[in-house]
Protein backbone atom coordinates (compact mmCIF):
# COMPACT_ATOMS: atom_id res chain seq x y z
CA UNK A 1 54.60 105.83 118.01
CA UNK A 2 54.75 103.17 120.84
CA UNK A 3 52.82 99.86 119.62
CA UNK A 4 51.01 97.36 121.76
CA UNK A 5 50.47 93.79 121.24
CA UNK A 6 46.83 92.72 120.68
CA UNK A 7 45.08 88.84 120.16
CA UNK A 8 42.49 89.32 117.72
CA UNK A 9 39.99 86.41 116.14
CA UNK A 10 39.94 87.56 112.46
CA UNK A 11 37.74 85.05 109.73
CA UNK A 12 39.80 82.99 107.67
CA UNK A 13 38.57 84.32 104.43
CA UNK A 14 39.48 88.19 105.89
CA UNK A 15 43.16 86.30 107.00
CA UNK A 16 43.50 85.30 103.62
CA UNK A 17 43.07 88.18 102.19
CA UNK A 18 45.44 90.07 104.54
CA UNK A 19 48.07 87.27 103.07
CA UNK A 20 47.57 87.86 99.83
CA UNK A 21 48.32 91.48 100.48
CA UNK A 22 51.62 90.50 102.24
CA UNK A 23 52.73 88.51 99.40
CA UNK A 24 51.88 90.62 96.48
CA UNK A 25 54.16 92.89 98.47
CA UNK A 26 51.45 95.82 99.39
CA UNK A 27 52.16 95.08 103.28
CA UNK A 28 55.68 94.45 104.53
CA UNK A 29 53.98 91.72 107.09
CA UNK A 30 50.41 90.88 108.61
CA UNK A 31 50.34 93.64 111.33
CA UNK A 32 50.96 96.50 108.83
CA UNK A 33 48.34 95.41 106.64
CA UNK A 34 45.99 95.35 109.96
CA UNK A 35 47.07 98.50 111.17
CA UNK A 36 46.53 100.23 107.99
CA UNK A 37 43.07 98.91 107.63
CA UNK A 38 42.45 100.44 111.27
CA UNK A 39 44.12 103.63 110.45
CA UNK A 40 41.43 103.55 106.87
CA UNK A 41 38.66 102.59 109.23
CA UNK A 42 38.98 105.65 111.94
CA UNK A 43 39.42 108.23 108.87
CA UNK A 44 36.36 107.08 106.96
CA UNK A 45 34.39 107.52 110.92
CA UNK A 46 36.26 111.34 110.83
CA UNK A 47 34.69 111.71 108.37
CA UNK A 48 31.39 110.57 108.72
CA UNK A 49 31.35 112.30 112.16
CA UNK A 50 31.90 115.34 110.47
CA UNK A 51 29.37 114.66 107.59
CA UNK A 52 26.62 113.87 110.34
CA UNK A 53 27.62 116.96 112.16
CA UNK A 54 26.85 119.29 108.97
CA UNK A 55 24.08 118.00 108.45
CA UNK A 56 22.97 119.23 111.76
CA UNK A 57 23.92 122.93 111.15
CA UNK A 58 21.00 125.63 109.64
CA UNK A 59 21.77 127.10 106.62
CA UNK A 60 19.77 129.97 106.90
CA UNK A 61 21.27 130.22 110.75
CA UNK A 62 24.47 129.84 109.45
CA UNK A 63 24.26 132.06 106.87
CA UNK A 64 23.21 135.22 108.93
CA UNK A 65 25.81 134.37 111.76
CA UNK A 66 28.17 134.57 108.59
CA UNK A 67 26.48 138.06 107.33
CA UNK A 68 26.54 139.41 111.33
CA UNK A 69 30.45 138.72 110.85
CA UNK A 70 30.78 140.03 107.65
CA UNK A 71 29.20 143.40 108.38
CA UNK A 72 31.79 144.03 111.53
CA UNK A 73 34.55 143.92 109.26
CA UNK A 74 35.80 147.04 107.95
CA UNK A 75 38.71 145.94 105.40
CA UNK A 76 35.42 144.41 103.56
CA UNK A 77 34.09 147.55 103.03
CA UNK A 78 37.05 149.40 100.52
């Protein structure tokens, strides 16, 4: 995937941190550490989204749309 080039203003006890990584050898160089972070950061939001969005559904709706299904389907019935 294409990569851009970004400035960012990080705290120095966060930078440290990200150099420790690099050194202990967990992170081939700062920007890998970063991006992996970033990658950790928009799965753990996924994930949340989705969470948030089940908690929005009806069980009892969404267990009779499930039922309405169920009864159209023949190869249940045998």
């Amino acid at each position: 995937m294409p990569s851009a080039k970004v400035a960012i203003t990080v705290e120095k006890g966060l930078l440290k941190t990200v150099d420790r990584w690099v050194s202990q050898g967990r992170y081939p160089n700062r920007s890998q550490a970063i991006q992996a972070a970033l990658r950790e950061k928009e799965e753990r939001w996924k994930h949340t989204r989705l969470l948030e969005a089940l908690d929005k559904l009806d069980p009892e709706e969404e267990k009779a749309l499930a039922d309405e299904w169920l009864a159209g389907d023949t190869w249940l019935a045998s």
